[in-house]
Structure formats: C-alpha cells, structure tokens
Protein backbone atom coordinates (compact mmCIF):
# COMPACT_ATOMS: atom_id res chain seq x y z
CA UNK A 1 1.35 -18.50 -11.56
CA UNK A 2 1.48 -15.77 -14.47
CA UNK A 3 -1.15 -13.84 -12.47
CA UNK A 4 0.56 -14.18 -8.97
CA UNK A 5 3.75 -12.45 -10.90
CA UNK A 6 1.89 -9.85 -12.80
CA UNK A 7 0.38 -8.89 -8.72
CA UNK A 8 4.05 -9.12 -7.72
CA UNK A 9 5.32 -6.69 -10.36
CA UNK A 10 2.90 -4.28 -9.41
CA UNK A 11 3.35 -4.23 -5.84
CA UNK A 12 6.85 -4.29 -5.95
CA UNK A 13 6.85 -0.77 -7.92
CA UNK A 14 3.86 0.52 -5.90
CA UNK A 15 6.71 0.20 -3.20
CA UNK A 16 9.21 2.42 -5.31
CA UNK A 17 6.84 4.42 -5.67
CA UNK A 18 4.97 5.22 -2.25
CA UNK A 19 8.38 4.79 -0.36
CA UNK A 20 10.63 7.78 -2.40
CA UNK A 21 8.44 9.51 -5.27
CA UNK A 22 5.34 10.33 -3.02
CA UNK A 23 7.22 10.70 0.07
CA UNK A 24 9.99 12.75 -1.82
CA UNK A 25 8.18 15.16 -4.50
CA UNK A 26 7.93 18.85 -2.64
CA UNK A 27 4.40 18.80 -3.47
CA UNK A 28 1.16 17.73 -1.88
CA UNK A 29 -0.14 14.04 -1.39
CA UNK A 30 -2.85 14.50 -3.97
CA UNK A 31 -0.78 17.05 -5.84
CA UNK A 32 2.01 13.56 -6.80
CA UNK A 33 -1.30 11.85 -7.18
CA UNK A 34 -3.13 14.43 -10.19
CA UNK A 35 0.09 15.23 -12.14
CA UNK A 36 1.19 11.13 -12.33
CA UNK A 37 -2.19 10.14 -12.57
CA UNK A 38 -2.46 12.68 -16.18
CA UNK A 39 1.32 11.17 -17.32
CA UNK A 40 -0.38 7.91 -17.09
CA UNK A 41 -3.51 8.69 -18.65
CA UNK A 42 -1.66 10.56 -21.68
CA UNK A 43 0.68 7.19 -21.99
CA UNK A 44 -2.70 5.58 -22.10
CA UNK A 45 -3.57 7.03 -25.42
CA UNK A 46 -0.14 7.32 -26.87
CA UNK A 47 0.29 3.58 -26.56
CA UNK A 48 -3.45 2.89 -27.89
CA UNK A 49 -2.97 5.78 -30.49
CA UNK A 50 0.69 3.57 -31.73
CA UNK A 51 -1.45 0.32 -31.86
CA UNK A 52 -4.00 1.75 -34.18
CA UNK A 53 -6.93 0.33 -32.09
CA UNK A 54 -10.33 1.65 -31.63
CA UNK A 55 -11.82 2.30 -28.23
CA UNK A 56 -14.25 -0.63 -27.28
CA UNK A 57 -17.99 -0.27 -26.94
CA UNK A 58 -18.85 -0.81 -22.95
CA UNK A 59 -22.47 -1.91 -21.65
CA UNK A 60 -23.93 0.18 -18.73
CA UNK A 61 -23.00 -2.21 -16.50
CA UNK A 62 -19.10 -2.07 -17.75
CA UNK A 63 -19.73 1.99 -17.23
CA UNK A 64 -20.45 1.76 -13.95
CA UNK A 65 -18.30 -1.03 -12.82
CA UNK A 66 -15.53 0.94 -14.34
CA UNK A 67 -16.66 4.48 -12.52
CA UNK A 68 -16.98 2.77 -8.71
CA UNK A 69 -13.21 1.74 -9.27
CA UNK A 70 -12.19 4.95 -10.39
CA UNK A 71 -13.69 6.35 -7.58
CA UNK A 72 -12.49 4.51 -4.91
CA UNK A 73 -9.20 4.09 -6.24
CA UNK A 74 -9.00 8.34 -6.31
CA UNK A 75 -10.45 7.94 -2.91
CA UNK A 76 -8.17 5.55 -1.56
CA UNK A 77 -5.07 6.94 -3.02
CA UNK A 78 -5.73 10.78 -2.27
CA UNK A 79 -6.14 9.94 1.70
CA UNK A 80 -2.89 7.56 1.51
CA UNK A 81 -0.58 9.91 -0.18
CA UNK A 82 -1.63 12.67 2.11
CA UNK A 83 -1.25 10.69 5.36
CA UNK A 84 2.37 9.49 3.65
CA UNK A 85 2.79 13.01 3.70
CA UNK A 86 2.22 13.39 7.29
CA UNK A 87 3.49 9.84 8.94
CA UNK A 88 4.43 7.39 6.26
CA UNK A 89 5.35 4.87 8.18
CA UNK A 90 2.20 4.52 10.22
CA UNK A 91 -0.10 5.51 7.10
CA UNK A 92 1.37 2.45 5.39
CA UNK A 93 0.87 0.36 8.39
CA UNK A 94 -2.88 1.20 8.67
CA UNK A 95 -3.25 0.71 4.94
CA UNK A 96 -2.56 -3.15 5.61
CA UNK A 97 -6.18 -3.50 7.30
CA UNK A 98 -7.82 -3.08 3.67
CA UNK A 99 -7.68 -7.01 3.01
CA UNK A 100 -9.26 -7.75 6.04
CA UNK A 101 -12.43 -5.96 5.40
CA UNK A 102 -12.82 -7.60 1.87
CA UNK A 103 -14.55 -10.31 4.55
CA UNK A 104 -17.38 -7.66 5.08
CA UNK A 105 -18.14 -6.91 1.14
CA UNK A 106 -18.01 -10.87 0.25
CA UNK A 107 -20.90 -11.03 2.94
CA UNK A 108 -22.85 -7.74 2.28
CA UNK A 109 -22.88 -7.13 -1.28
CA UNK A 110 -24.24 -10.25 -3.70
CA UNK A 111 -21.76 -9.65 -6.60
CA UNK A 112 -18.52 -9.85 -4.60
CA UNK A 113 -20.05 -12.59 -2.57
CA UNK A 114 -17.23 -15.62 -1.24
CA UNK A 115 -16.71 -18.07 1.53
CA UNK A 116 -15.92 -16.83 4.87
CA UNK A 117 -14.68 -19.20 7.67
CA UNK A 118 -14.01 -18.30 11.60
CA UNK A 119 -10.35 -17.57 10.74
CA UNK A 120 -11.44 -14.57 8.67
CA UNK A 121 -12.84 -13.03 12.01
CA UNK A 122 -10.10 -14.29 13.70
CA UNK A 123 -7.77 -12.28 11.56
CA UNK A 124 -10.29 -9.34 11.56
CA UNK A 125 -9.99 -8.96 15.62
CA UNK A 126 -6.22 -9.14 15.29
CA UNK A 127 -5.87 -6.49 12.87
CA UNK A 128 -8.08 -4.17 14.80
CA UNK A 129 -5.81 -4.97 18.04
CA UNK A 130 -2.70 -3.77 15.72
CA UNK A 131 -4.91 -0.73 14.71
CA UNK A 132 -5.53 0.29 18.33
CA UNK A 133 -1.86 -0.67 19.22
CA UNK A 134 0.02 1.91 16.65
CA UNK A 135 -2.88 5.20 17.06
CA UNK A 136 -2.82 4.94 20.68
CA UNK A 137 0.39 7.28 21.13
CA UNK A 138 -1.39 9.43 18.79
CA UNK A 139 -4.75 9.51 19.96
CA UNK A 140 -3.94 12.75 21.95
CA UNK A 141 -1.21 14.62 19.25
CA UNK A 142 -2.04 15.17 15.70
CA UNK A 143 -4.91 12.71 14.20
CA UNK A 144 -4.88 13.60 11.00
CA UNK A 145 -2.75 10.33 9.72
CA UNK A 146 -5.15 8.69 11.61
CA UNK A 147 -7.91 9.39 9.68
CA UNK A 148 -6.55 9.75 6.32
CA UNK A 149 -5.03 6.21 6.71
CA UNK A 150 -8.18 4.48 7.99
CA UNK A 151 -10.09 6.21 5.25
CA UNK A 152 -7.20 4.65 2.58
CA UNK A 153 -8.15 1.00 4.03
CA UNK A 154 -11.72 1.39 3.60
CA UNK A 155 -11.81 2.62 0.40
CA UNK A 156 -8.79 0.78 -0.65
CA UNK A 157 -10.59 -2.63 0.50
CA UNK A 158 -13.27 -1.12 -2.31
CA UNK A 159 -10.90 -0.58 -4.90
CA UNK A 160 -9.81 -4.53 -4.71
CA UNK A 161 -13.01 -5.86 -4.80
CA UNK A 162 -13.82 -4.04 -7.75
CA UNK A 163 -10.47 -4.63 -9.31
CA UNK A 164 -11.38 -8.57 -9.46
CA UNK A 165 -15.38 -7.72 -10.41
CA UNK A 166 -14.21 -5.91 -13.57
CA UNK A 167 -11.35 -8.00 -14.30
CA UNK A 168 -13.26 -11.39 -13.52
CA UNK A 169 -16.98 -10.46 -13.90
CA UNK A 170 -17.15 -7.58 -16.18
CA UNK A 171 -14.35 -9.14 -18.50
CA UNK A 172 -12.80 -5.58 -19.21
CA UNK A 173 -9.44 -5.69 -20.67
CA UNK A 174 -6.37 -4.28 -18.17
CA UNK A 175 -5.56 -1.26 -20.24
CA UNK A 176 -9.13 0.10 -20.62
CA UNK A 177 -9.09 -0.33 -16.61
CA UNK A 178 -6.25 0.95 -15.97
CA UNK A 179 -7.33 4.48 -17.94
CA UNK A 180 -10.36 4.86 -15.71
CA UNK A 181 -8.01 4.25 -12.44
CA UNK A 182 -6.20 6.60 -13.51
CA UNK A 183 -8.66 9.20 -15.25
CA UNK A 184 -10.41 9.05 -11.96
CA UNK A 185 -7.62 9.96 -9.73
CA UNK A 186 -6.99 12.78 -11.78
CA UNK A 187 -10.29 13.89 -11.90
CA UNK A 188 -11.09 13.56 -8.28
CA UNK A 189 -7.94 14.38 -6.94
CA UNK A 190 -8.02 17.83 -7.60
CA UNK A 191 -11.43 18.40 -5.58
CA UNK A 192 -9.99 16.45 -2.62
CA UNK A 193 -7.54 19.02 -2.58
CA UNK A 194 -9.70 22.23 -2.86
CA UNK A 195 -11.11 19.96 0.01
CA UNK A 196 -7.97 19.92 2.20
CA UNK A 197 -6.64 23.42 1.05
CA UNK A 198 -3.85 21.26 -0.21
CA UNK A 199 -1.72 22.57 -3.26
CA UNK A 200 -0.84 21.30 -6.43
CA UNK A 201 1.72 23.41 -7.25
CA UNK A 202 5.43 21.33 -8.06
CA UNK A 203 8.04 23.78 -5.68
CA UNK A 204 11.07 23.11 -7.74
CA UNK A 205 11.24 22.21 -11.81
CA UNK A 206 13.89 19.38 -10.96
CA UNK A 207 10.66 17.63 -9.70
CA UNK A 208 8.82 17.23 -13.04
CA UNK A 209 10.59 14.31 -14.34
CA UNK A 210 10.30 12.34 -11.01
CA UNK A 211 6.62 13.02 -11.53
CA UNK A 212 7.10 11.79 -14.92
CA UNK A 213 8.84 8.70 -14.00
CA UNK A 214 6.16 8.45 -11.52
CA UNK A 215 3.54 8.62 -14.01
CA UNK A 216 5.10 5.74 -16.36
CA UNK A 217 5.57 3.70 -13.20
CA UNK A 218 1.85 4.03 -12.31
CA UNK A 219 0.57 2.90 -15.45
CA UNK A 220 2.74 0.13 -16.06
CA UNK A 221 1.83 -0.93 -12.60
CA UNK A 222 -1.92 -0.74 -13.37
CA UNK A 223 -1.42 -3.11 -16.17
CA UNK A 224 0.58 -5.42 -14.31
CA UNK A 225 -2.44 -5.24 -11.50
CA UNK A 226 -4.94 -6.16 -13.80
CA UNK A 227 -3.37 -8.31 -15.56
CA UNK A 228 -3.24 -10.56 -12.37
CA UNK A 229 -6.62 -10.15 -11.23
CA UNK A 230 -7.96 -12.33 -13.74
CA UNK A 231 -6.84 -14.82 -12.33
CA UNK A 232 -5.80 -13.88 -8.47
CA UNK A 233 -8.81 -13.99 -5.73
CA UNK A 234 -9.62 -10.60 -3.95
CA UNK A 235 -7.54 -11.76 -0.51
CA UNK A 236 -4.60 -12.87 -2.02
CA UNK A 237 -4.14 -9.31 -4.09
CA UNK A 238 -4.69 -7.61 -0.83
CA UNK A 239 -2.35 -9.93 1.28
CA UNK A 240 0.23 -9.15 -1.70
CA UNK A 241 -0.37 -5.79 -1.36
CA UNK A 242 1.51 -6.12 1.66
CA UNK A 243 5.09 -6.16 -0.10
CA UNK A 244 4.15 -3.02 -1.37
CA UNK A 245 3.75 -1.57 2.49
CA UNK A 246 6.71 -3.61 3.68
CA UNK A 247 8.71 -2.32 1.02
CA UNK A 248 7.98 1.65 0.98
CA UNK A 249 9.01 1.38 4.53
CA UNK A 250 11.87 0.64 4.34
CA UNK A 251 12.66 2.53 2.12
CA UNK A 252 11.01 5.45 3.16
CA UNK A 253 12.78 4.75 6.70
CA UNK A 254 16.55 4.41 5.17
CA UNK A 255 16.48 7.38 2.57
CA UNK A 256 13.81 9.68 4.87
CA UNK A 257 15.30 8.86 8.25
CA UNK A 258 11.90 8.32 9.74
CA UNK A 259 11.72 6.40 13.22
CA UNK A 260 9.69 3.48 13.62
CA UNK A 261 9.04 3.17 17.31
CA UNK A 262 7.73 0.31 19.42
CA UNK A 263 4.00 0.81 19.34
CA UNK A 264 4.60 0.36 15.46
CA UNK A 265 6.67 -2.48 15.74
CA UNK A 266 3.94 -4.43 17.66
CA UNK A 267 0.83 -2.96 16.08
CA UNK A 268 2.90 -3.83 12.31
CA UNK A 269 3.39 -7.30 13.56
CA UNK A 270 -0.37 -7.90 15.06
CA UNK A 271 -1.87 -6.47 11.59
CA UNK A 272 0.51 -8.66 9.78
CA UNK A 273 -0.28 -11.59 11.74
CA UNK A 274 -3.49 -10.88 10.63
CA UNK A 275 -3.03 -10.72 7.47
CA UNK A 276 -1.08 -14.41 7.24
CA UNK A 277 -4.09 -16.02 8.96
CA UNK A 278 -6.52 -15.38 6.03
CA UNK A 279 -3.83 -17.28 3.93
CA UNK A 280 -4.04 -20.27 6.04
C-alpha cells in the first residue's frame, strides 16, 4: 500500500505540474523542461551534499540501465511538453496510450518479460479506436500535437518499463534514479530544441521562481515515483499515471480556458476504457 501512495503522490503533482507550470511558463515545452530539470538536479546534490554521503559505485549494467531511462524519460517529456504547448488537452489524452504498449515490451524484450492475457489486446484495440477518434478532426489542420503526443506514449511506455527494471531488477536506490531522470532531460533537452528551433529563453523574470517551484516539484516527484516502483507492477504505474492526465486537464481547461470538444470526449473515454480493462 506504501508503494501505491508514493505512485499517487507523484502523479498527483505531475498534474500540478503539466496542467499550470508547463502550460503557463512563457517559454518553450523543452525550455520548462531544461531549466526544472537543472533545479532538480542541483537539489539533487544539495540534499546528498547535507547528508554527508558518498556517491555509490554502479556496475555496467546499473550504467546503462540508468542511461536508457534517462533517455527516454528526456524523450518522452520533451515531445509532451511541446505538444502541451500546442493542444494540451489532446496531448494529454494521447499520452494515456503509453500503458497499453507496456503489453508489447513484456512480450519482445526478455528482461521486462510478464503475463499477457486476451484482455490486454482487448484494451490495446480500444485505445487505438480512442486514438483514431480524437486526431481525426485534426488529420487535415495542424499535426504537429499529433506527432509529438504519439511520440510521448511510445517513449513514455519506455520510461515505465525501465522505471520498474532499475527500481526492481537493478536495485538502484530512488534518489540516484531520480538524478539521471533528471540529468538526462537536461542534457537532451537542449538538443531537442536546437532540433525544433524551439527557444529556451524565460520571456519575463517573474517566471524564474515558477520554474523553480517547478524544479523542487519535479524532484520530489521523482522520489515519490521510485519510491513506489519497488513495489508497484509496470501497468498499474501507467494506469495511475492516468490521474496525472485527468488532473492537468482540468486544470489546464479551468485556468487556460481551453475547449474540450466531442471527438475528445469520446476518444478520452474509449482510451480510458482501455485503460480500466488491463486492471480487470
């Protein structure tokens, strides 16, 4: 149960924050993602500087297990922020089809391997019917939410297997993974946006201490994440994950006035649905 509240914790501020401090900063997607990503990373050390502790030894296969998910979470997060940017709403809703692929690396890849029954596709099928059912509209206007939020799921999906495979497998402590989420976003991040042409620059100084709040936000977050996936399974920290969604929504919707048509509506609920039948 301590591990099912630790997941909670996190998601719940992962709301805050995608819902009002990504949507709200007057900066880029990936430029909220860098400058939070270094508050967290310099909290990171103050905290293990205060404690007086000394920076573990890691085997190569800690190294690497540790790199893949600070790739993939830069990855993940750079192409959700910037679609937030664009369409949060929709972005968000996309985002949800990241626990149904976890299905797909259980089968493919040995080390995340796990049971898959006929509900999984099931719930797989569903979710692609929502995906279909919210792009449609957009299929002929502007695409790029599109693809940055169907990139986020994939890599996203990634980023929670790997979560559980150096929390479970690897046995690395939360802290030491949260640094090399975060030392990856902000090391990525910045060539996603020389990428994009997107800018880093903060427009107003009244900014910086949202971005600072955001920063303190992310890393306790992180903690709380990993914390929980000692003990949580891949699918139900994804299906979790979905509070977070639900969450910046609405309150991306109240505070940012954005409408949430009916293709949404019905795509949201399909994807959803989807979602609830892998917890059956």
């Amino acid at each position: 149960m301590t591990g099912y509240l630790a997941i909670l914790g996190a998601v719940s501020i992962w709301a805050v924050f995608n819902g009002l401090i990504v949507r709200g900063i007057k900066t880029s997607g990936v430029g909220v993602g860098t400058w939070t990503s270094l508050v967290g990373v310099a909290l990171f050390f103050a905290f293990f500087l205060a404690n007086g502790r000394e920076f573990p030894s890691l085997s190569q296969s800690q190294i690497v297990g540790l790199v893949c998910l600070g790739v993939f979470a830069a990855l993940n997060n750079a192409c959700c922020y910037t679609g937030i940017k664009i369409s949060m709403v929709n972005t968000l809703l996309f985002h949800y089809l990241a626990p149904l692929l976890i299905p797909i690396w259980a089968l493919s890849i040995p080390a995340f391997h796990g049971d898959i029954r006929p509900i999984d596709i099931v719930a797989l099928a569903l979710g692609l019917c929502g995906m279909i059912w919210i792009g449609a509209p957009n299929f002929r206007g502007d695409k790029r939410w599109l693809y940055f939020a169907s990139a986020s799921a994939f890599f996203y999906s990634l980023e929670i297997v790997f979560s559980g495979y150096v929390s479970n497998r690897l046995q690395i402590t939360a802290d030491i993974s949260a640094l090399a989420k975060l030392s990856g976003q902000a090391m990525i991040m910045p060539i996603v946006a020389l990428m994009l042409r997107e800018s880093l620059r903060v427009e107003k100084k009244m900014e910086i201490p949202k971005l600072v709040l955001g920063g303190a936000l992310l890393y306790l977050s992180f903690i709380l994440y990993f914390s929980g996936s000692a003990t949580v399974s891949d699918m139900h920290r994804g299906i979790l994950g979905y509070i977070d969604r639900i969450g910046a929504i609405a309150l991306g919707a109240y505070f940012f006035k954005e409408k949430i048509d009916r293709n949404t509506w019905v795509g949201g609920m399909l994807i959803l649905g989807a979602g609830l039948l892998v917890m059956v």
